[in-house]
C-alpha atoms as a PDB file:
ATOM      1  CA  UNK A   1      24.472  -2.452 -26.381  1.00  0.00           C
ATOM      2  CA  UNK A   2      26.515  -5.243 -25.035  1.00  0.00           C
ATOM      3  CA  UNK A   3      24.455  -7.203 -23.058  1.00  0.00           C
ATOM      4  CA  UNK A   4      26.363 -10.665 -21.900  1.00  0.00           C
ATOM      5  CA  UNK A   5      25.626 -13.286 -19.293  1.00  0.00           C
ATOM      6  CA  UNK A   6      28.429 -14.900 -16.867  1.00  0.00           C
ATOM      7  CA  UNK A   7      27.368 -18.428 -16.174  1.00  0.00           C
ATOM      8  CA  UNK A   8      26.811 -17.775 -12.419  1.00  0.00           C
ATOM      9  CA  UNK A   9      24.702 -14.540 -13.390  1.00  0.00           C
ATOM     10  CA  UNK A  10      22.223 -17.144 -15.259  1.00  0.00           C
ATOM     11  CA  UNK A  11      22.405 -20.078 -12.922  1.00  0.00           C
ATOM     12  CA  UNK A  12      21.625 -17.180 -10.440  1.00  0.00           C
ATOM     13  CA  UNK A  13      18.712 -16.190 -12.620  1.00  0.00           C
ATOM     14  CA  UNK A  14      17.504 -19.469 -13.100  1.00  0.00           C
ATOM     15  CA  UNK A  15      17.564 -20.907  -9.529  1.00  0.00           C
ATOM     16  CA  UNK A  16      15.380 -17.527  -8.190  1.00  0.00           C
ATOM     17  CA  UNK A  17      13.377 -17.734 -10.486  1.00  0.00           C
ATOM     18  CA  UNK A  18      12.446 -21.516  -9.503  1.00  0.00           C
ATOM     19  CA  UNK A  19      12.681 -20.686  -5.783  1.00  0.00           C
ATOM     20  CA  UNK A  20      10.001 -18.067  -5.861  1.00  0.00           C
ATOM     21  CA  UNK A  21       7.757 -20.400  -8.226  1.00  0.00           C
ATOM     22  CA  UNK A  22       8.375 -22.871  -5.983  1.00  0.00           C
ATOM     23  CA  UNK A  23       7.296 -20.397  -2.882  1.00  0.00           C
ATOM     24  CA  UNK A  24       4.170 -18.807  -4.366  1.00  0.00           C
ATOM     25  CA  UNK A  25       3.246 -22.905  -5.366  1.00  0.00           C
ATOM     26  CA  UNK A  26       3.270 -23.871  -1.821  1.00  0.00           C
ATOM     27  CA  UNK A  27       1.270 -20.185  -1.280  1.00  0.00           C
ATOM     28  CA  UNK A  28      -1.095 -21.391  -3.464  1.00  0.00           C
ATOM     29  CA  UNK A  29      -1.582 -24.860  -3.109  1.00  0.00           C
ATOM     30  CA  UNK A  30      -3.187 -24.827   0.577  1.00  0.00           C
ATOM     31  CA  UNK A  31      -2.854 -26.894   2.772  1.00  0.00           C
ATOM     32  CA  UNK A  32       0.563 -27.953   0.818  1.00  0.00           C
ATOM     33  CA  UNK A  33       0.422 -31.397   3.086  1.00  0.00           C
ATOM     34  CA  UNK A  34      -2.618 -32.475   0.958  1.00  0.00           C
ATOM     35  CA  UNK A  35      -1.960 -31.550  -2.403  1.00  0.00           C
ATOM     36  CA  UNK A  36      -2.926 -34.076  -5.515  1.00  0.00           C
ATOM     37  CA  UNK A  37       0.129 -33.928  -7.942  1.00  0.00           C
ATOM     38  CA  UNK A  38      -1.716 -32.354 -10.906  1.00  0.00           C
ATOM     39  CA  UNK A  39      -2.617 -29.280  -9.287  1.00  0.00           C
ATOM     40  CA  UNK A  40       0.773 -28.791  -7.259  1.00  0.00           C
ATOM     41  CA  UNK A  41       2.172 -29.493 -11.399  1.00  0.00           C
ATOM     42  CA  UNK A  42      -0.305 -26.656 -13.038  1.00  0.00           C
ATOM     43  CA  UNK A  43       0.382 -23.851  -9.603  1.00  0.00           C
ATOM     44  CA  UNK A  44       3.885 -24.562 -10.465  1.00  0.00           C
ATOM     45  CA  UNK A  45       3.553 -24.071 -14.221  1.00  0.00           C
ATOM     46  CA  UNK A  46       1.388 -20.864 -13.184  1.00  0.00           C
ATOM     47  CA  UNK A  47       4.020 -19.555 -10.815  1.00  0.00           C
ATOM     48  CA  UNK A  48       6.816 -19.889 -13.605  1.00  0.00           C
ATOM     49  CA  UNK A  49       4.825 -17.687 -16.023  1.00  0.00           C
ATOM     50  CA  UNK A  50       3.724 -15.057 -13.893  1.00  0.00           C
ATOM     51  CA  UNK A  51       5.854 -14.735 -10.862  1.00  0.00           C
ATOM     52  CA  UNK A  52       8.931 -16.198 -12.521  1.00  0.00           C
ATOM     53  CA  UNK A  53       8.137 -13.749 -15.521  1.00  0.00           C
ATOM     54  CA  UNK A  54       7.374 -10.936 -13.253  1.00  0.00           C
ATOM     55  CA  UNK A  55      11.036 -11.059 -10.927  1.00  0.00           C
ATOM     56  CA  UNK A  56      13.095 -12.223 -14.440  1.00  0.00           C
ATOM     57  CA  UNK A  57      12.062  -9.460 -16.719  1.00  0.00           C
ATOM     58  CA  UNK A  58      12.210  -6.833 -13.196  1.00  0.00           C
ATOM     59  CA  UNK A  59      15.907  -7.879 -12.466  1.00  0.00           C
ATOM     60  CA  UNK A  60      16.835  -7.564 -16.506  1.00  0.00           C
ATOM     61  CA  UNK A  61      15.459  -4.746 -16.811  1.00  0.00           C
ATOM     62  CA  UNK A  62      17.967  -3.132 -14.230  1.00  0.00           C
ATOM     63  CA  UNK A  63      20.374  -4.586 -16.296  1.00  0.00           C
ATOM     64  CA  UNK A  64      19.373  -3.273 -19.840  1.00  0.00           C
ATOM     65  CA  UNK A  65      19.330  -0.011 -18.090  1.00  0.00           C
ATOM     66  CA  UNK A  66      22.554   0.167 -16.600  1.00  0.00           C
ATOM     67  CA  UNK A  67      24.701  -1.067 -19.675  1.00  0.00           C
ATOM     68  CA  UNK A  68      23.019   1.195 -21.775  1.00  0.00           C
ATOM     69  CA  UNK A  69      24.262   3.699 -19.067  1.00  0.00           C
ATOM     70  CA  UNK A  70      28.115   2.247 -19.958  1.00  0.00           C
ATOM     71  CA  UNK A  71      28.316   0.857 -16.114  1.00  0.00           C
ATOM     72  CA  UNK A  72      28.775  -2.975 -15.643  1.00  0.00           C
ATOM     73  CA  UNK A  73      26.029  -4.846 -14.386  1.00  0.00           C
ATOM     74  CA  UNK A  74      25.344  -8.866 -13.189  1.00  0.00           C
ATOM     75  CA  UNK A  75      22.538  -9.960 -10.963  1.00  0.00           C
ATOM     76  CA  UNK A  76      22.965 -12.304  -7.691  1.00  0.00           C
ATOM     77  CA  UNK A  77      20.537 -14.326  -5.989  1.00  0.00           C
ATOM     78  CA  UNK A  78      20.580 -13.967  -2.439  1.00  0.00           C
ATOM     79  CA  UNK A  79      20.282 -17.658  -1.380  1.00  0.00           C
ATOM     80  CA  UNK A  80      19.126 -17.268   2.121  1.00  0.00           C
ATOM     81  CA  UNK A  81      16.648 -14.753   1.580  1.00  0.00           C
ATOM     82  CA  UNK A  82      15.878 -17.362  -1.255  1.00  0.00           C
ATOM     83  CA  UNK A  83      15.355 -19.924   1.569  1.00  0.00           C
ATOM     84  CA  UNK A  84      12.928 -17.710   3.802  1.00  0.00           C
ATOM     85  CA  UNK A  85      11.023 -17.230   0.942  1.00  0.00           C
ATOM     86  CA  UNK A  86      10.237 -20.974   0.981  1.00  0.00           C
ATOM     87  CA  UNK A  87       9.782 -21.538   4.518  1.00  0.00           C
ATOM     88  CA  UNK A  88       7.769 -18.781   4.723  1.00  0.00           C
ATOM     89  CA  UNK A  89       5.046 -20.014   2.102  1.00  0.00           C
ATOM     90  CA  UNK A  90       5.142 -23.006   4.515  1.00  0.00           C
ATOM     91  CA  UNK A  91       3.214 -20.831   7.012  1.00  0.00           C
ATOM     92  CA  UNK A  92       0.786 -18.986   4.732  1.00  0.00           C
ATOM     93  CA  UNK A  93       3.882 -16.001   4.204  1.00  0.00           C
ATOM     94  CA  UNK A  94       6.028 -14.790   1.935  1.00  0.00           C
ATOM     95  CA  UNK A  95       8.996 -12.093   1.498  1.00  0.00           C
ATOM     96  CA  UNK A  96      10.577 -12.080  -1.524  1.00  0.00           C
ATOM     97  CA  UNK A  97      13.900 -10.294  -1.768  1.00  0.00           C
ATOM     98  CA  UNK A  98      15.502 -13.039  -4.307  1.00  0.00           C
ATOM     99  CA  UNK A  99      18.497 -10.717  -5.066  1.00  0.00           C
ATOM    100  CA  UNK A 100      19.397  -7.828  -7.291  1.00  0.00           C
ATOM    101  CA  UNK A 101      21.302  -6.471  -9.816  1.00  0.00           C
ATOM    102  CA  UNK A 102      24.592  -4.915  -8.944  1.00  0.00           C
ATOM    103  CA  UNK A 103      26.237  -2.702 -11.551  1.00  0.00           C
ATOM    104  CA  UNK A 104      29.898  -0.669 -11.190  1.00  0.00           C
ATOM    105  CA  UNK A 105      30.830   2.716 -13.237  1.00  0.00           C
ATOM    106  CA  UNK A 106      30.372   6.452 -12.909  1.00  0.00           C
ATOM    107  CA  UNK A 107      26.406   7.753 -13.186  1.00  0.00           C
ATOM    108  CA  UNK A 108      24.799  10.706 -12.390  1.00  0.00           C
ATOM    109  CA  UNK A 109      22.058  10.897  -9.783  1.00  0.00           C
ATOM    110  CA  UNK A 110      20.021  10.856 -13.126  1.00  0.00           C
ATOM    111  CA  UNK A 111      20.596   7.838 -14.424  1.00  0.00           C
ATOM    112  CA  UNK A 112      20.958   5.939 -11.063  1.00  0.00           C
ATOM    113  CA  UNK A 113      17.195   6.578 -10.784  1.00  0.00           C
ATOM    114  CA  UNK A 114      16.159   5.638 -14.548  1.00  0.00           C
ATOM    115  CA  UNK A 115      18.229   2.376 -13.554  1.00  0.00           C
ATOM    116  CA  UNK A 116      15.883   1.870 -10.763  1.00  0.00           C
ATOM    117  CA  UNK A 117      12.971   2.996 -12.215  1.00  0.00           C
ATOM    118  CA  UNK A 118      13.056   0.225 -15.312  1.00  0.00           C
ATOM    119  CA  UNK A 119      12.237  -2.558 -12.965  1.00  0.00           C
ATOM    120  CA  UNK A 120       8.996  -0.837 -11.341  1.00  0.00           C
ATOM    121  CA  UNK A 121       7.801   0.132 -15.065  1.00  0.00           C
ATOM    122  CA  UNK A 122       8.911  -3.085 -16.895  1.00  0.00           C
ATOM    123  CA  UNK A 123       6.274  -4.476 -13.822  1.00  0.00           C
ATOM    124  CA  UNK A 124       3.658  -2.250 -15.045  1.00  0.00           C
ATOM    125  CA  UNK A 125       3.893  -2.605 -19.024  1.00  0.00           C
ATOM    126  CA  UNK A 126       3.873  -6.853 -18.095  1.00  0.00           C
ATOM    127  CA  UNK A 127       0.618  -6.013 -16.280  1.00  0.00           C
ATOM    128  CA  UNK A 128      -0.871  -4.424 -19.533  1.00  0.00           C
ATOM    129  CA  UNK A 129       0.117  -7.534 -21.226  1.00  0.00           C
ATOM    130  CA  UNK A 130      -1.027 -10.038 -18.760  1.00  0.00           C
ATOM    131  CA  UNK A 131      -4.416  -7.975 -18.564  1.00  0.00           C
ATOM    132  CA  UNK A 132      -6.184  -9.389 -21.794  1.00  0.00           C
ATOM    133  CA  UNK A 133      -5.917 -13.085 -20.369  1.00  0.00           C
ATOM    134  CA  UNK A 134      -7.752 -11.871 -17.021  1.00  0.00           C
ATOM    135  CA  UNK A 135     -10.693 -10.046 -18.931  1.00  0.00           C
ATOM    136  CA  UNK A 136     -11.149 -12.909 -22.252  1.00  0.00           C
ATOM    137  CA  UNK A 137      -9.126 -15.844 -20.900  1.00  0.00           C
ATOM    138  CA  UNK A 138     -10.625 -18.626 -18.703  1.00  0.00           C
ATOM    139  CA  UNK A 139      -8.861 -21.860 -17.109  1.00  0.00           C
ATOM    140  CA  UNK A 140      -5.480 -21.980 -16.597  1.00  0.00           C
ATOM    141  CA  UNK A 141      -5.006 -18.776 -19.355  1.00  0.00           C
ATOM    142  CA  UNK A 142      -7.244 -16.944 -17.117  1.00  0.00           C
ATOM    143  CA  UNK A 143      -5.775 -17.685 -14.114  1.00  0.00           C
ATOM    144  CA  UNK A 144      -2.545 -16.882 -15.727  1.00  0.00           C
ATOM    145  CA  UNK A 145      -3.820 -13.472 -16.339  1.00  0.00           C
ATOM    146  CA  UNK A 146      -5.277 -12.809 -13.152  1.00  0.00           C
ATOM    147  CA  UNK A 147      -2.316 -13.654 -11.309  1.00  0.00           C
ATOM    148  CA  UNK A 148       0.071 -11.484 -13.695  1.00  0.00           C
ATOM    149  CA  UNK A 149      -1.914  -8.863 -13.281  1.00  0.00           C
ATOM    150  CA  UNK A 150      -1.680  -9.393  -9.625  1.00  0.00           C
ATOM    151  CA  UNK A 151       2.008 -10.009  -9.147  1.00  0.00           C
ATOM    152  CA  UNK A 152       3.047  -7.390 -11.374  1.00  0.00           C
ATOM    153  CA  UNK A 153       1.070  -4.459  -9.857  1.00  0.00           C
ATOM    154  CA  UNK A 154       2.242  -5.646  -6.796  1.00  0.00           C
ATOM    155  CA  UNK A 155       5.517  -5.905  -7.750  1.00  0.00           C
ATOM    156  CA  UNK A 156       6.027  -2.192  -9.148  1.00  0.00           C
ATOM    157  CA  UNK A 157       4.120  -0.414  -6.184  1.00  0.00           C
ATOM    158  CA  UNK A 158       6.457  -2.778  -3.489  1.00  0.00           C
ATOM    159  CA  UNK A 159       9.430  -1.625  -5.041  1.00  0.00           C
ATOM    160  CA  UNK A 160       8.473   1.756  -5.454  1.00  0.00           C
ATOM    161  CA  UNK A 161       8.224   2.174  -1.431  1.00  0.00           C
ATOM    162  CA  UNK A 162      11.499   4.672  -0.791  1.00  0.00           C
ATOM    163  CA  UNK A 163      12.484   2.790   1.609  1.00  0.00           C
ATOM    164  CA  UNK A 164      16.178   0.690   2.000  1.00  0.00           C
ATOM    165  CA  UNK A 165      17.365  -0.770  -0.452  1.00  0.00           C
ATOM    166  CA  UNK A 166      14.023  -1.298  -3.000  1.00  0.00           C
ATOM    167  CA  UNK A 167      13.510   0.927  -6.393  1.00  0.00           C
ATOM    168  CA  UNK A 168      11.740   3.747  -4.704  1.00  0.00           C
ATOM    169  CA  UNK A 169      14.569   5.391  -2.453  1.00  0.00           C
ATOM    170  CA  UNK A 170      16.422   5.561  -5.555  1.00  0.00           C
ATOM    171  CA  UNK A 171      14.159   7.596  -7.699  1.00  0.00           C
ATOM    172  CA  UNK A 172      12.700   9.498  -5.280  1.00  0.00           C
ATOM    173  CA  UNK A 173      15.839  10.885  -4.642  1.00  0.00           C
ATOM    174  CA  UNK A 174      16.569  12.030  -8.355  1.00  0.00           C
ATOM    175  CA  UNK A 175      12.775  13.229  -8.905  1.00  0.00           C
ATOM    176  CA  UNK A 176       9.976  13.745  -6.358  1.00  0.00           C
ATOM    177  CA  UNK A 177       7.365  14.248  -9.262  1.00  0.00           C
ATOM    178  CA  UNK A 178       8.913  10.680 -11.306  1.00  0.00           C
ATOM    179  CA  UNK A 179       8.239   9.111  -8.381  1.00  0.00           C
ATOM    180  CA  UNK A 180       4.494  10.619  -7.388  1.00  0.00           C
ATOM    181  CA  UNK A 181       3.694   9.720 -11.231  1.00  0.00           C
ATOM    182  CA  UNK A 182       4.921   5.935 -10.911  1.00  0.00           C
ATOM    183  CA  UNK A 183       4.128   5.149  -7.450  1.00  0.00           C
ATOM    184  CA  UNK A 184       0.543   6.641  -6.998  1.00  0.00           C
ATOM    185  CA  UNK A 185      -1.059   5.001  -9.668  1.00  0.00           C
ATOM    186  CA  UNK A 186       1.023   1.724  -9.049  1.00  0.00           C
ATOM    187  CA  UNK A 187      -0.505   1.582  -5.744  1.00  0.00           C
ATOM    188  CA  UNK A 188      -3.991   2.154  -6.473  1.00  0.00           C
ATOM    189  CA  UNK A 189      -3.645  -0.581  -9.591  1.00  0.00           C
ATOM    190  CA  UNK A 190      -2.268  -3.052  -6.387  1.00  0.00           C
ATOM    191  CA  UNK A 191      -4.801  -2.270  -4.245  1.00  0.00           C
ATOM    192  CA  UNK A 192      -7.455  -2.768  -7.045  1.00  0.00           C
ATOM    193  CA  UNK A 193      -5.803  -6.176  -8.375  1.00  0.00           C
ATOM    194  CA  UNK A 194      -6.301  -7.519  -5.171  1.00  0.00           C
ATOM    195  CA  UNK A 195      -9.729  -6.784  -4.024  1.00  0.00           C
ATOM    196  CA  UNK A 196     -10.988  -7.383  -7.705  1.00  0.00           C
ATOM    197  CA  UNK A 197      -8.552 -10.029  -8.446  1.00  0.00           C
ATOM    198  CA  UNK A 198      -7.162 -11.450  -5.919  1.00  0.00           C
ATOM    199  CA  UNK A 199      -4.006 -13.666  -5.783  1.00  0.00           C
ATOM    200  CA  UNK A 200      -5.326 -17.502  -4.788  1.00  0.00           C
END
């Protein structure tokens, strides 16, 4: 497998991922107008590791997926949706839609939806991983697990909604039992992540 980076693929990569750490900081530091520097410096640090972590691994994902397919893939941040995302966590809310990965080639209706299924279950395995930190960890590894948890359920059941243009439409339309067996228990792990976990 080929996989390369264009230098406005990774300067793409690199400025959402610091927009949406720099939206869930302002999300979590509340009210932003009377932060101290340290913490805004550690929720930053926080954000980078778990929701930076949680978008960059979603996006390459789609990307490992679709080379492997022989198509040719490059993500783009969306830069205005980058900006709502910002102003948004100045009023307590946030939408994320940073940008996506766009690939070109012949694919079957198969492999369109294991292209859009990687980013949903690359969520999910992340979750496993962040999960140890939650249970053992305490401090900032703690909160680093928590919120990884958090973020990454969150992030596979959102995108599993078959709706537009998110990951769920897609494979929901190549398999109605795939999709049950990803999005049912991704939605239940959300729920649970956030009553037990919580995301502030």
């Amino acid at each position: 497998m080929n996989l390369r980076f264009s230098t406005r693929e990774l300067f793409d990569l690199g400025a959402a991922w610091v927009a949406l750490s720099v939206a869930f900081t302002i999300l979590l530091v509340r009210p932003i107008w009377a932060f101290e520097v340290p913490v805004v410096v550690q929720q930053f640090g926080l954000s980078l590791l778990t929701v930076g972590v949680a978008f960059l691994l979603h996006e390459l994902a789609h990307k490992v997926a679709a080379i492997r397919f022989g198509k040719v893939a490059e993500f783009r941040a969306d830069y205005g949706m980058l900006f709502v995302a910002i102003m948004g966590a100045m009023i307590g809310f946030l939408f994320a839609a940073p940008g996506a990965v766009y690939h070109q080639g012949r694919s079957t209706v198969r492999e369109n939806g294991l292209i859009a299924l990687a980013g949903p279950v690359t969520n999910l395995v992340l979750a496993a991983v962040f999960a140890p930190l939650a249970v053992l960890g305490s401090g900032f590894p703690g909160a680093v697990g928590q919120l990884g948890v958090t973020i990454n359920l969150f992030l596979a059941a959102f995108n599993m909604i078959p709706w537009g243009p998110l990951d769920g439409k897609t494979v929901i339309g190549w398999s109605k039992p795939v999709f049950v067996a990803v999005f049912v228990p991704s939605a239940a792990l959300a729920v649970w992540a956030f009553l037990n976990l919580g995301l502030f």
